[in-house]
Protein backbone atom coordinates (compact mmCIF):
# COMPACT_ATOMS: atom_id res chain seq x y z
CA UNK A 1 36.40 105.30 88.60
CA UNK A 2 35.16 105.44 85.11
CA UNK A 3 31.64 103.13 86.35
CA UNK A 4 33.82 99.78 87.26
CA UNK A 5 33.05 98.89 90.58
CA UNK A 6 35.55 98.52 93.37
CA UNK A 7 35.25 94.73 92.60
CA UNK A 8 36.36 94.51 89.56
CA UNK A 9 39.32 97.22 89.80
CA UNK A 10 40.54 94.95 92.53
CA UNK A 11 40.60 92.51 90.26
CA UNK A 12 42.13 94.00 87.55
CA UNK A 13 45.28 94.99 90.29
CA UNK A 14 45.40 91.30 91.17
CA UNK A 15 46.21 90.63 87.58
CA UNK A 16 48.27 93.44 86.93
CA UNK A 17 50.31 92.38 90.15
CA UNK A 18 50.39 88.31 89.18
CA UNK A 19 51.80 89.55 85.86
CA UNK A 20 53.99 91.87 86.88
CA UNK A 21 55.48 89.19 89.40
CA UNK A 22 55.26 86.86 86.20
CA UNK A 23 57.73 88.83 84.73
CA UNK A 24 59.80 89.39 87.04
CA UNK A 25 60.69 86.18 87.46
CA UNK A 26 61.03 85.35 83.85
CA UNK A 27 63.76 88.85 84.32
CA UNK A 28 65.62 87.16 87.12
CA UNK A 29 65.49 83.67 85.53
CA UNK A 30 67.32 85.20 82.15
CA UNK A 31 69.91 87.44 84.60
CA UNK A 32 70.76 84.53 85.88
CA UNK A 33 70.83 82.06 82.83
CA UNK A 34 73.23 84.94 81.49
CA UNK A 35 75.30 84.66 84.27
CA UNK A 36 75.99 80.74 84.64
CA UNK A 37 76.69 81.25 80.95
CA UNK A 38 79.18 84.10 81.32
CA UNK A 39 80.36 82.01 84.21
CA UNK A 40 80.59 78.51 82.15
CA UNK A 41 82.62 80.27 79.56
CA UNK A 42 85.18 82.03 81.62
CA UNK A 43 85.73 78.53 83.10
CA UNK A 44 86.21 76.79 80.07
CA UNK A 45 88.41 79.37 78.39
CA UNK A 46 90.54 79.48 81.93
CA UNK A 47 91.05 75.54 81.32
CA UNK A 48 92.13 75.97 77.75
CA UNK A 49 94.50 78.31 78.56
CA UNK A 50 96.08 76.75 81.67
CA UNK A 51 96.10 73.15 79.65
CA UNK A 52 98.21 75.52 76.81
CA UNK A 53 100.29 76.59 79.61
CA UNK A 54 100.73 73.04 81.42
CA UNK A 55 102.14 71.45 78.22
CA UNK A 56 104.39 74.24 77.51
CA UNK A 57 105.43 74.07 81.12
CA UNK A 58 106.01 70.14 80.78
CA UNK A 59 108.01 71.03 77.35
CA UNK A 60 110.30 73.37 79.17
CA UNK A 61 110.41 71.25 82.12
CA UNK A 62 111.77 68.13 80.21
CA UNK A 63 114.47 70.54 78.09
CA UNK A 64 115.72 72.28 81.44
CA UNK A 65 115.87 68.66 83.32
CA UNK A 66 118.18 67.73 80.20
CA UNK A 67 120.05 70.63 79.78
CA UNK A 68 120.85 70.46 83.65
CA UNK A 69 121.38 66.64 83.35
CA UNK A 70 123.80 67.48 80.30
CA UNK A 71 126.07 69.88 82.36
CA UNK A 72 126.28 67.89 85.63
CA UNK A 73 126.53 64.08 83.21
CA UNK A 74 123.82 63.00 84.79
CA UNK A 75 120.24 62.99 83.44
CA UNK A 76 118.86 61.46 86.36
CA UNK A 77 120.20 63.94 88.44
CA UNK A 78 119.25 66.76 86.47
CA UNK A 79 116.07 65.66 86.08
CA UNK A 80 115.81 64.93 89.95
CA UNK A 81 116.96 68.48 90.17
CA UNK A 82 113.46 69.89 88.42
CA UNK A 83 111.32 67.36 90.12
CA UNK A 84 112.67 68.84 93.33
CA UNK A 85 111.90 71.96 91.91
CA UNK A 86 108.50 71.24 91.72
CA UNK A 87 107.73 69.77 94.84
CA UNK A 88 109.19 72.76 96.98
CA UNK A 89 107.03 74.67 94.71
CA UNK A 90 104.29 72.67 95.22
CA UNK A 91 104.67 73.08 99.12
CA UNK A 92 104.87 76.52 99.09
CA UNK A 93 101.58 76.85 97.21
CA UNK A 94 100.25 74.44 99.53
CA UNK A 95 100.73 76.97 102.45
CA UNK A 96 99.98 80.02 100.65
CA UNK A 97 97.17 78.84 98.27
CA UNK A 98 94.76 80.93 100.06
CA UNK A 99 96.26 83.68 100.08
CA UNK A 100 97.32 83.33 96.07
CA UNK A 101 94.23 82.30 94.88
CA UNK A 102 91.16 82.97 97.24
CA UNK A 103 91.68 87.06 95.88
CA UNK A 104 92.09 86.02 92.51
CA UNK A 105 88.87 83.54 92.21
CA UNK A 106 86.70 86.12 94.46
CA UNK A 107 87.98 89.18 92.04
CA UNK A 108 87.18 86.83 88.76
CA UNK A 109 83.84 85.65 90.41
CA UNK A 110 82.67 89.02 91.23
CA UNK A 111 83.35 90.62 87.97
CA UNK A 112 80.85 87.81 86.48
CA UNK A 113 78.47 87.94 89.20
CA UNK A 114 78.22 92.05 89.86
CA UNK A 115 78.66 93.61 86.64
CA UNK A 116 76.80 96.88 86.36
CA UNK A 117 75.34 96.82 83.46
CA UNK A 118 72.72 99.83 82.41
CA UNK A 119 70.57 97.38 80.26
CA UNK A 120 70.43 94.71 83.27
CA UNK A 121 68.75 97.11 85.73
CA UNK A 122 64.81 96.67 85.55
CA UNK A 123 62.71 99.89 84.80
């Protein structure tokens, strides 16, 4: 004990310690800042893409409700036709939409959440 008392290297741990917890905290603080972020930005480019895909499917929607209204000569009918289309769809993902997307948002979730990344572990 190179002539410090037992005093003051106590209080040189306690400061050592109260920084070290310092910056750990400021560590877990940017880990999860990163995170949310990754997390943010897989949501928002999920939303582009599905509004890309919704307007398509509208697009296609409209053309088959015509081309099926064309071949039965009646519009209304083939348009009916899609629209019923859609809501047995709709009812089947009703039932199922656990079992469809609970895996799929826990697989997504967990790739953002418990990546194993070399530089994110603390030394």
């Amino acid at each position: 004990m190179e002539g410090k008392s037992f005093f003051e290297n106590i209080s040189e741990l306690r400061e050592n310690l109260l920084k070290f917890v310092e910056t750990k905290v400021s560590y877990y603080g940017l880990v999860a800042f990163e995170k949310s972020a990754k997390l943010v930005s897989s949501l928002i480019s999920s939303a582009v893409i599905i509004l890309i895909l919704l307007l398509s499917l509208i697009f296609f929607s409209g053309a088959a409700g015509l081309y099926l209204g064309q071949l039965l000569e009646s519009y209304l009918l083939g348009l009916l036709i899609v629209g019923g289309f859609y809501l047995l769809l709709g009812i089947v993902f009703i039932f199922f939409r656990k079992k469809i997307f609970g895996p799929m948002v826990i697989k997504s979730m967990g790739e953002v959440f418990f990546q194993d990344d070399d530089e994110e572990q603390p030394r």
